[in-house]
Protein backbone atom coordinates (compact mmCIF):
# COMPACT_ATOMS: atom_id res chain seq x y z
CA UNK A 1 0.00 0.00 0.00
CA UNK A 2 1.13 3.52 -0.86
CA UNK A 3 -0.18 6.79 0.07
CA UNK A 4 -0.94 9.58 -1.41
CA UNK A 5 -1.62 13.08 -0.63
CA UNK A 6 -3.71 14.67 -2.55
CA UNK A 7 -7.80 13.97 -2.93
CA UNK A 8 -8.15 12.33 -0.20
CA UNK A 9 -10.47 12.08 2.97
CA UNK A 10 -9.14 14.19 5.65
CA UNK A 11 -9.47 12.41 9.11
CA UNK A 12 -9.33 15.07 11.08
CA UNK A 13 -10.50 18.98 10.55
CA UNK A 14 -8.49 20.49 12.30
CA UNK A 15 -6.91 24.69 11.79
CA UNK A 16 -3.97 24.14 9.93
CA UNK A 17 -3.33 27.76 8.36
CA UNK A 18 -0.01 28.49 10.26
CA UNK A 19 2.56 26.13 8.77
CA UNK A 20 5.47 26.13 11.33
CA UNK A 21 5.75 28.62 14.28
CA UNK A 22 6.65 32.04 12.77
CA UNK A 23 7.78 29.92 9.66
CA UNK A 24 9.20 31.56 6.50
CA UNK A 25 7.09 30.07 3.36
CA UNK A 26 9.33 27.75 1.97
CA UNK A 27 9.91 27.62 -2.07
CA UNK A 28 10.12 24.25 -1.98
CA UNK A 29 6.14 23.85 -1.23
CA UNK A 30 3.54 23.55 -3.07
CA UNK A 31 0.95 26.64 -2.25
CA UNK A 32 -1.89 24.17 -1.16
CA UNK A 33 -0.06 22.80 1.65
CA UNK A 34 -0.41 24.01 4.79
CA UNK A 35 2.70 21.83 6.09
CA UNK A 36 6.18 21.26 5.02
CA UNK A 37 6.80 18.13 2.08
CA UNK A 38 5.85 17.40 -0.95
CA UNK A 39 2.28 16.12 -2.69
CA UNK A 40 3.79 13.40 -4.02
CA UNK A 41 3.15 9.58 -3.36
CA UNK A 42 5.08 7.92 -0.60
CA UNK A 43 6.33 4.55 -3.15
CA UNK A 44 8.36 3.00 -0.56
CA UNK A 45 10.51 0.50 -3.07
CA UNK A 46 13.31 -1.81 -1.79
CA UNK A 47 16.91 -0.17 -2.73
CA UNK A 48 19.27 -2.98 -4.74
CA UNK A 49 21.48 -4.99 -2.92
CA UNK A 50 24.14 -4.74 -5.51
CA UNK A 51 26.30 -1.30 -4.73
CA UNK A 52 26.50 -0.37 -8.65
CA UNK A 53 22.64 0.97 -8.66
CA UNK A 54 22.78 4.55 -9.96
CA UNK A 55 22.03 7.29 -8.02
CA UNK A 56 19.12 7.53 -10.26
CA UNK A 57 17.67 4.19 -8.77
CA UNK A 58 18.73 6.05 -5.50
CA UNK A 59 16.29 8.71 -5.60
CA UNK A 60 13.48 7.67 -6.97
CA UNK A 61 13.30 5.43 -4.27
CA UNK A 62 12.99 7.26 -2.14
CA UNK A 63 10.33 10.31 -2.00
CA UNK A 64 7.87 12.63 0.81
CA UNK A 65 4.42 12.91 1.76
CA UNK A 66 2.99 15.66 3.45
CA UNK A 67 -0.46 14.84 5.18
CA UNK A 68 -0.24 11.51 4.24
CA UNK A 69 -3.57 9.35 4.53
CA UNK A 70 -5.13 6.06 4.19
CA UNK A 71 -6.10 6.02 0.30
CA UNK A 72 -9.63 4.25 -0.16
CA UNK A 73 -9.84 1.16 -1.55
CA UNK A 74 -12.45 0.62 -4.51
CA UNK A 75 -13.63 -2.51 -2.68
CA UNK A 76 -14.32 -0.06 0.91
CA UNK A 77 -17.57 0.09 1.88
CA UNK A 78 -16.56 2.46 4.40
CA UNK A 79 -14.33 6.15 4.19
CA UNK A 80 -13.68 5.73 8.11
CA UNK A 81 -10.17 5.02 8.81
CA UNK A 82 -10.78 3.16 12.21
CA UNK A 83 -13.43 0.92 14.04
CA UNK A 84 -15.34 1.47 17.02
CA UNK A 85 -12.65 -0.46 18.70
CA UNK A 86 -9.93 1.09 17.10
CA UNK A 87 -11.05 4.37 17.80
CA UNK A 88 -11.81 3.54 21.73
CA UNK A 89 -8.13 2.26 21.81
CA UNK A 90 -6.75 5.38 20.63
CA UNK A 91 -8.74 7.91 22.94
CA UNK A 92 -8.47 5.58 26.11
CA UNK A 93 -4.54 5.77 25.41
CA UNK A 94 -3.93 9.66 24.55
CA UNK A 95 -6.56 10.24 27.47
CA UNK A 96 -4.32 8.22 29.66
CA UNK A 97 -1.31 10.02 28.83
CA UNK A 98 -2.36 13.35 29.51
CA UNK A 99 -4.73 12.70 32.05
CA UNK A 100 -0.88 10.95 33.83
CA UNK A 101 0.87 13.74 32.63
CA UNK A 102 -1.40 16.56 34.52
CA UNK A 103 -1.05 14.09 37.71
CA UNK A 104 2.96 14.36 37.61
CA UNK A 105 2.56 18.03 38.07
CA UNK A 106 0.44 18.01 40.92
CA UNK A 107 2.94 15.46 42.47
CA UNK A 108 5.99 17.34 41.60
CA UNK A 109 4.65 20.61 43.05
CA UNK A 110 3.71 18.17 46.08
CA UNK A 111 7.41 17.15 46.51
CA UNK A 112 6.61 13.85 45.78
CA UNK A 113 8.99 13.71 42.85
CA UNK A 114 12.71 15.30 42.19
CA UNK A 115 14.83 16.43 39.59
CA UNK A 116 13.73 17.22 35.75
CA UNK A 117 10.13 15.97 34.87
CA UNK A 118 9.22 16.80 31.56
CA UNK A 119 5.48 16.63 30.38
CA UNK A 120 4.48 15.11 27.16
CA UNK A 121 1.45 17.51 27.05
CA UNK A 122 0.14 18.04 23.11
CA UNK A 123 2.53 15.29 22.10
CA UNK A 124 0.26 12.15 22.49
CA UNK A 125 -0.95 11.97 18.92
CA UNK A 126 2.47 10.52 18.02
CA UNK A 127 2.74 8.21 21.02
CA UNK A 128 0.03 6.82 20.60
CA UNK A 129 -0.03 6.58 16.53
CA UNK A 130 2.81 4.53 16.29
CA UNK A 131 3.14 2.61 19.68
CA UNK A 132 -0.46 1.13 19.79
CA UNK A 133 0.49 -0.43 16.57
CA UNK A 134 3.58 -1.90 17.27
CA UNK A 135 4.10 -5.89 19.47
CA UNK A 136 5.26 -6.69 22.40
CA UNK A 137 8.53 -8.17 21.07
CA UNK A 138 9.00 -4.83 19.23
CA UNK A 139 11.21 -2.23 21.07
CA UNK A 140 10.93 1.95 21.87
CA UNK A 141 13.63 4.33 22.49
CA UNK A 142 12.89 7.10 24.24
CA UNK A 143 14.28 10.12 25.15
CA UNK A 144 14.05 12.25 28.75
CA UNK A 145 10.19 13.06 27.97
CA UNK A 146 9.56 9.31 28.25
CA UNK A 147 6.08 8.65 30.35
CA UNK A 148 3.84 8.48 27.84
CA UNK A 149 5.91 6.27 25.86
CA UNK A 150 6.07 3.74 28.43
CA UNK A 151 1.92 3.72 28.58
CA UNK A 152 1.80 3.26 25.22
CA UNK A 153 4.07 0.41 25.25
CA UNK A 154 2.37 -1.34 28.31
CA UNK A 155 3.99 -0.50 31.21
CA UNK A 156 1.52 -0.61 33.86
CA UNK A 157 0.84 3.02 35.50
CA UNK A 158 1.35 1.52 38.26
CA UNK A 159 4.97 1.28 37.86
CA UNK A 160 5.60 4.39 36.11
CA UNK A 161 4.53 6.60 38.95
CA UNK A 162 6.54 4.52 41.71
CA UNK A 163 9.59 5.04 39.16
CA UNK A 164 8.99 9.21 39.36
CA UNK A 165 8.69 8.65 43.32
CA UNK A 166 11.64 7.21 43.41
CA UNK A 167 10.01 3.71 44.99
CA UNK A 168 11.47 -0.19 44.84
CA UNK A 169 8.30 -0.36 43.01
CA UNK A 170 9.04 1.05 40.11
CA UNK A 171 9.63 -0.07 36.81
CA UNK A 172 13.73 0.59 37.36
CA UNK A 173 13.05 -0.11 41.29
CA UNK A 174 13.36 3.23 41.99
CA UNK A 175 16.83 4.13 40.71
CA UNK A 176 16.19 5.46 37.23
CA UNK A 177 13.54 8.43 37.69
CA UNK A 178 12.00 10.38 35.33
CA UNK A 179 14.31 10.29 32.84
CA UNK A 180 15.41 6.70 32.43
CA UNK A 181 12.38 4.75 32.50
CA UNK A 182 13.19 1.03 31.07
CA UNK A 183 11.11 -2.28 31.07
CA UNK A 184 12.84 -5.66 30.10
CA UNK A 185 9.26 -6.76 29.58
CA UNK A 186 7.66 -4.38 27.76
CA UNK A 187 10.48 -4.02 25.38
CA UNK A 188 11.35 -0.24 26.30
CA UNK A 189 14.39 0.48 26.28
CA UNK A 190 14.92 3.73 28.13
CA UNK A 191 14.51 7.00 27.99
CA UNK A 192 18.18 8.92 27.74
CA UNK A 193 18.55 12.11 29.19
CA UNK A 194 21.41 13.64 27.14
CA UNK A 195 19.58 13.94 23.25
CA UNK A 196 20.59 11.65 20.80
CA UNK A 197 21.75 9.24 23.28
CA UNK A 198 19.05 6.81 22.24
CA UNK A 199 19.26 6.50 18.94
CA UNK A 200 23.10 4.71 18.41
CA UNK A 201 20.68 2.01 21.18
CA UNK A 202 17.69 1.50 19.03
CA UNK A 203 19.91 1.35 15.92
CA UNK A 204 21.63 -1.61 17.79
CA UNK A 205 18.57 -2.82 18.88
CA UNK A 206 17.21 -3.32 14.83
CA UNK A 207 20.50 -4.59 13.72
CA UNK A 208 19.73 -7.54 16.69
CA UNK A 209 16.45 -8.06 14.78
CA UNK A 210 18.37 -8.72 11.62
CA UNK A 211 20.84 -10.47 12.73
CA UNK A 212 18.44 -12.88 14.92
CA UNK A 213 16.66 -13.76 11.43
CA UNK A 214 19.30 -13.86 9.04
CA UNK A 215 22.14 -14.98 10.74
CA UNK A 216 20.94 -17.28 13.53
CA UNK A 217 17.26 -18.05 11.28
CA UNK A 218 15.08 -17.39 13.82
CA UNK A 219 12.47 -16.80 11.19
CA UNK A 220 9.80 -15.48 13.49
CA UNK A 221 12.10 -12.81 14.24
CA UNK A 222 10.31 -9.61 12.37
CA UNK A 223 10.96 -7.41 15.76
CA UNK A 224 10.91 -3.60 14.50
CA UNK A 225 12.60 -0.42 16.58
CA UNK A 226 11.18 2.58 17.12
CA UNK A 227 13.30 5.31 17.85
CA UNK A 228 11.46 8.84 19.13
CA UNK A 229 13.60 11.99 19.71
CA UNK A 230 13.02 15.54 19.40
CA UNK A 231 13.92 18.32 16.50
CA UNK A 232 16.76 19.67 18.14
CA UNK A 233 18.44 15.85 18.47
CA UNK A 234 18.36 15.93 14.24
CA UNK A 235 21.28 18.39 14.57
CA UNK A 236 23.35 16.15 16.28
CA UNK A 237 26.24 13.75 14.63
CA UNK A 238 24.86 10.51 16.15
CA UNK A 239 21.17 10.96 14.10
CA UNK A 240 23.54 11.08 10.83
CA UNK A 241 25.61 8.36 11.42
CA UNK A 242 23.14 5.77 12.74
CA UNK A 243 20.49 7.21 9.21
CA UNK A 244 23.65 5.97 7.22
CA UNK A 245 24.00 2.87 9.23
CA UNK A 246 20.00 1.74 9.04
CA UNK A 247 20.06 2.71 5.23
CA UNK A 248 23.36 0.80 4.50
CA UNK A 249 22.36 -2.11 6.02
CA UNK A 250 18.57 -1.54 5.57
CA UNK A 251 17.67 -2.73 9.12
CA UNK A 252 13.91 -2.49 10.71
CA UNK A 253 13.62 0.54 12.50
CA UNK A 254 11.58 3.82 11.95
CA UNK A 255 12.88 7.09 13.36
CA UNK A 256 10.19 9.25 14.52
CA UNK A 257 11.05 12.77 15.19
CA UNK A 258 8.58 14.59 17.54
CA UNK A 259 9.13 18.02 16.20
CA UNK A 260 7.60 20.23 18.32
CA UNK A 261 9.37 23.53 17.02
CA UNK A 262 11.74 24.09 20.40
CA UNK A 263 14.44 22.86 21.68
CA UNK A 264 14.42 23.62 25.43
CA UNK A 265 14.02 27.78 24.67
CA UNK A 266 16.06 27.49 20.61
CA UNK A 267 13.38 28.30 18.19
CA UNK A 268 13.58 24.93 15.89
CA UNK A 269 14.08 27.66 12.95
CA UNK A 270 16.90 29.92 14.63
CA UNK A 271 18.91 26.47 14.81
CA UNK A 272 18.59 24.08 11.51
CA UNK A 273 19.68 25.25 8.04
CA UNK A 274 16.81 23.31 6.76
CA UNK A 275 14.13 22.72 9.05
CA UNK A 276 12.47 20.13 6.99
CA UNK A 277 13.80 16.87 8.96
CA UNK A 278 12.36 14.90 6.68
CA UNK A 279 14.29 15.66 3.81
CA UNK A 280 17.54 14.51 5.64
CA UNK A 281 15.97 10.82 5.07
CA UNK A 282 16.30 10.54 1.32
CA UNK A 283 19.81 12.12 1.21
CA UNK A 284 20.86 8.71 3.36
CA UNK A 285 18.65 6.15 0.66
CA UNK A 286 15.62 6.01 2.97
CA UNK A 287 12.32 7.65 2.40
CA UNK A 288 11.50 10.56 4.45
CA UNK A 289 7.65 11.77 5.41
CA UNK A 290 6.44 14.75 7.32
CA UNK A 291 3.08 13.91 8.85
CA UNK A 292 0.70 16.62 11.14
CA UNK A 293 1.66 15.13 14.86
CA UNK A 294 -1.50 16.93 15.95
CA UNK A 295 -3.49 14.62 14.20
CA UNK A 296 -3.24 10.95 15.56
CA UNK A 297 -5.26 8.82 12.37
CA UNK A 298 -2.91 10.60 9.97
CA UNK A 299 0.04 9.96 12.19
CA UNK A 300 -0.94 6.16 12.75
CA UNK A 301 -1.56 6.19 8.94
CA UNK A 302 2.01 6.96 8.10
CA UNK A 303 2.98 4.44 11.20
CA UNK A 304 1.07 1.25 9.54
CA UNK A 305 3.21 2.24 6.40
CA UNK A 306 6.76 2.73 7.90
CA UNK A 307 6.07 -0.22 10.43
CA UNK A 308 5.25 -2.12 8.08
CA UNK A 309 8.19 -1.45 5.57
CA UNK A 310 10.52 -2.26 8.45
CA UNK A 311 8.77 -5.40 9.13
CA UNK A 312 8.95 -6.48 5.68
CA UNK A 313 12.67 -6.27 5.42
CA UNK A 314 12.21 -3.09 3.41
CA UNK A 315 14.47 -0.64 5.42
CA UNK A 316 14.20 2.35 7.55
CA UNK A 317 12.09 5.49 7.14
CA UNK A 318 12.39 8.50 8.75
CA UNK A 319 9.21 10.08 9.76
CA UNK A 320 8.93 14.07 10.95
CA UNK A 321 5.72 14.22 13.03
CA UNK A 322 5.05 18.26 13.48
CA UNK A 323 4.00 18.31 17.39
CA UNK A 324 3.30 21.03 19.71
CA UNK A 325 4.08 20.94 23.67
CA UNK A 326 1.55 22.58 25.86
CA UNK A 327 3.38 22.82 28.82
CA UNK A 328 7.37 24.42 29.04
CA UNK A 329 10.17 22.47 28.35
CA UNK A 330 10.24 20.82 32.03
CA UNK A 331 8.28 21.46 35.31
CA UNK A 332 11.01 24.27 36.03
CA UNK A 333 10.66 26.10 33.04
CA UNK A 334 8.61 29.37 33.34
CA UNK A 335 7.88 29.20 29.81
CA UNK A 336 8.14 32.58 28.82
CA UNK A 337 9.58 32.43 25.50
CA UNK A 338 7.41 31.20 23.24
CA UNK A 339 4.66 33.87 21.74
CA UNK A 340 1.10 33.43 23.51
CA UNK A 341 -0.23 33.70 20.16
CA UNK A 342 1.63 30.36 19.05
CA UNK A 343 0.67 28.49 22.16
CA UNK A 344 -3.19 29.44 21.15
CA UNK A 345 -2.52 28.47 17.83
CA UNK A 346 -1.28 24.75 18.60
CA UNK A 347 -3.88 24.39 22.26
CA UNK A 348 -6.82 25.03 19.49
CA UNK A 349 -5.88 21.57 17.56
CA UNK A 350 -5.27 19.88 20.75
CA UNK A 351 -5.65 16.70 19.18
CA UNK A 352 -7.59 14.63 22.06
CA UNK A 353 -10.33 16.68 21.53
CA UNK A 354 -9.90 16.75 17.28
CA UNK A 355 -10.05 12.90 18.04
CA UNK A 356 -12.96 13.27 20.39
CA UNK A 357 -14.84 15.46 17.68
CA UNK A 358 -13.88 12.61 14.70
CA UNK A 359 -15.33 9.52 16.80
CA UNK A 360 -18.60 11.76 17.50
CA UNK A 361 -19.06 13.05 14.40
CA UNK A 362 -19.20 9.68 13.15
CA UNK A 363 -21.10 7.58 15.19
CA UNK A 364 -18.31 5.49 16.72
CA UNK A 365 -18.96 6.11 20.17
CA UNK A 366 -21.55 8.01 21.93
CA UNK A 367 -20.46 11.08 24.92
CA UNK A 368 -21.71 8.65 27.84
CA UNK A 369 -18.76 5.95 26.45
CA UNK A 370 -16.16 8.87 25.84
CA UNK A 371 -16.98 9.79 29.48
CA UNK A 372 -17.02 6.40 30.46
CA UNK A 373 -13.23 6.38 29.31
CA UNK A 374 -12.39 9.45 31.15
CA UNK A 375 -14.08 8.14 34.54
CA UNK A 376 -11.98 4.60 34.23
CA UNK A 377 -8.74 6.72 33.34
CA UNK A 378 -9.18 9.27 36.39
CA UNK A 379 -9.68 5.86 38.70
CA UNK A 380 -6.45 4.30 37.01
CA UNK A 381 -4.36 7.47 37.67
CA UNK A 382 -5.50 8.31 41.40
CA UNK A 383 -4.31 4.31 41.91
CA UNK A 384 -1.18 4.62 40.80
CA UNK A 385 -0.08 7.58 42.75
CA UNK A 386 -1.93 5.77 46.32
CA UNK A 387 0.18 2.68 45.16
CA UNK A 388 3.40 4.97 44.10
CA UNK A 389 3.12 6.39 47.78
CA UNK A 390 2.83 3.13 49.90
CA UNK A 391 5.26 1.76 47.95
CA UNK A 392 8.69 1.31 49.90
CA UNK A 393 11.51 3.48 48.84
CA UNK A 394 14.75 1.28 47.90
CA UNK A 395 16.80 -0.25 50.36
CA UNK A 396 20.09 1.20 51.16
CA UNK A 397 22.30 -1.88 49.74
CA UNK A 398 20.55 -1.46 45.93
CA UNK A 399 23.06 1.67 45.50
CA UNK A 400 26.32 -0.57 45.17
CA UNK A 401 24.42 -2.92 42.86
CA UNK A 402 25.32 -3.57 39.57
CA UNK A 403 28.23 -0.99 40.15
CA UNK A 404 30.88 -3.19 41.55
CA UNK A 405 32.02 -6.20 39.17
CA UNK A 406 34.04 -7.76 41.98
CA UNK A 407 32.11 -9.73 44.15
CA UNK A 408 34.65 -9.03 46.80
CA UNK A 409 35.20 -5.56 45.95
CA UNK A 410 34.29 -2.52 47.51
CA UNK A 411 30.91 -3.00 47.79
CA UNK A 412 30.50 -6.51 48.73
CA UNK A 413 32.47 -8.02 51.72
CA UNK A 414 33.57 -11.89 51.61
CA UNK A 415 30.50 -12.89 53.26
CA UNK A 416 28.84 -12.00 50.33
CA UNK A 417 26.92 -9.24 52.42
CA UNK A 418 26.86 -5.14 51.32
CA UNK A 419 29.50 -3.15 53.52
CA UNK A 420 26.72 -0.22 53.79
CA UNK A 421 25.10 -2.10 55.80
CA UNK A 422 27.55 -2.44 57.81
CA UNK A 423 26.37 0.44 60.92
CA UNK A 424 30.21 1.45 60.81
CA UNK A 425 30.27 2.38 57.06
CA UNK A 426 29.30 5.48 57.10
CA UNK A 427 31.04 6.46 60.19
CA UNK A 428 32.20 10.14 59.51
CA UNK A 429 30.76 10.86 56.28
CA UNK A 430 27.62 11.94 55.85
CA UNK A 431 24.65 9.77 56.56
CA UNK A 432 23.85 8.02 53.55
């Protein structure tokens, strides 16, 4: 399936008439599109294995779509682009992650959690579009703004919010924190609080996908990586070498950039020659799409494509999903930077409620089971922060863990037992 760009049934109606935060009109774009990339047809087609192809074969490989949806299918009895299911899915999800999100303020300001939190506020759309697609055995890569990632995935709640408390409960027992959440489980793995930490990981992680089926035929091995980081990370070496890398050696990954035009207080335009990302896909062999983040059926539109591609054996794609934070770059940030007249723009398409308005208008849910979604969410949120604070905090010996690799080191005396536990360790030093 390929999509296309142009004549096609919008999903969502949403006000797109500002293309990028004060954004200069690009030459490059056609006049009817209200975001950045072309109106041509996203023809993902597998790049020769044999390194004489022309650069030719190269490029017409590999092309953009700008508001890419689902084309209709002459057989489709329907133009709706989800089920009633489908639909419920999504909302419960984005609901959940800002409904979670909106809790871990209230608890920060509490004191119940310390250090950097940032919100994924106005982001969900993309969480949700591509995660809620993917399997269990498939991994995420996250980056510091990692919560709502880890919902999507799986990760129960539950252990999220002991992880920002700082609790034994959590999913990294306490020790990772807002930044760093991981789940051996659940296939996430972490979020990395320095950008572009992540993606050298997930790149890593796809080539172990390829490797398991090719090398060692496990044949059931179709596991695809999805690698999320910001606009300002696509300035940084590691996103170049690691496109080259998943291009060369066409491995199953898609990297998703959540573009939501700041980096920290660096207006996304003020710091990128070129601020369409997704160009920077094609000039490595891999197709490159810009998709509106604000709109979660277009976004999980373009996901079922690039997902799919990687699962295939097909390659990478690099997908720019246009996004919008609601909230400042952390809990500590004032946000006074950004124009009040932007922040308008972008909390008019939040795009729960353009999702809300999309399953109304057509009839896959009534307001009592919207509501009804809302009431179970609130309940699942107000549990996890009763459970996050009975939870135990970590015992004192879990600090030398996995630090030490003698057994008889440091840490560990012969007895096998932690020296801080000993009651004279920490005789004069401070209390630990």
């Amino acid at each position: 399936m390929s999509f296309s760009a142009t004549n096609l049934a919008q999903p969502l109606q949403l006000n797109t008439a500002t293309p990028r935060s004060n954004d200069k009109p690009s030459l490059l774009l056609p006049k009817t599109s209200s975001f950045l990339g072309s109106t041509r047809n996203f023809r993902p087609t597998s790049l020769s294995a044999n390194p004489s192809h022309s650069n030719a074969h190269r490029r017409s490989a590999v092309v953009a779509v700008s508001e890419a949806v689902k084309e209709k299918k002459l057989h489709a009895s329907t133009n709706l682009l989800i089920t009633k299911e489908e639909g419920l899915e999504l909302y419960e999800d984005m609901v959940l992650g800002r409904s979670f999100e909106d809790m871990c303020a209230q608890m920060y300001y509490r004191g119940k959690m310390f250090g950097f939190v940032h919100l994924y506020n106005g982001q969900e759309a993309v969480s949700t579009g591509f995660i809620k697609l993917t399997k269990k055995e498939d991994s995420v890569v996250s980056t510091y703004r990692d919560h709502v990632h880890s919902l999507s995935k799986g990760v129960p709640a539950r252990e999220v919010m002991s992880e920002l408390f700082g609790k034994a409960t959590g999913c990294c027992r306490g020790q990772g924190g807002s930044m760093h959440m991981f789940s051996k489980e659940y296939n996430v793995l972490g979020g990395f609080a320095f950008i572009g930490e992540g993606i050298p990981v997930a790149t890593g992680a796809a080539f172990s996908s390829r490797y398991r089926r090719e090398v060692l035929k496990q044949a059931d091995c179709d596991h695809v990586t999805l690698a999320f980081f910001g606009d300002g990370t696509a300035n940084n070496g590691q996103f170049f070498e690691c496109l080259n890398m998943a291009a060369l050696w066409k491995l199953p990954i898609v990297f998703v950039v959540e573009n939501n035009l700041w980096a920290i207080g660096m207006s996304h335009l003020r710091a990128t020659s070129d601020p369409e990302i997704w160009k920077k896909g094609p000039a490595f062999g891999m197709p490159g799409v810009h998709v509106d983040g604000m709109d979660v059926l277009k976004v999980r539109e373009v996901a079922k494509e690039a997902i799919g591609r990687a699962r295939r054996g097909e390659g990478p794609t690099l997908v720019e999903c246009e996004t919008y934070r609601f909230r400042g770059h952390s809990l500590a940030d004032p946000d006074e930077l950004r124009d009040p007249a932007e922040k308008a723009h972008y909390a008019a398409r939040d795009p729960i409620t353009a999702l809300k308005k999309y399953i109304l208008e057509n009839n896959l849910a009534t307001e009592q089971e919207l509501k009804a979604v809302h009431k179970k969410i609130d309940e699942l949120v107000e549990d996890a922060v009763e459970f996050a604070d009975e939870s135990p905090l970590p015992p004192r010996s879990q600090l030398l863990e996995n630090v030490f690799a003698d057994p008889k080191g440091f840490g560990i005396g012969p007895d096998g037992s932690y020296r801080c536990e000993d009651p004279k360790f920490t005789q004069g030093t401070a209390h630990v």
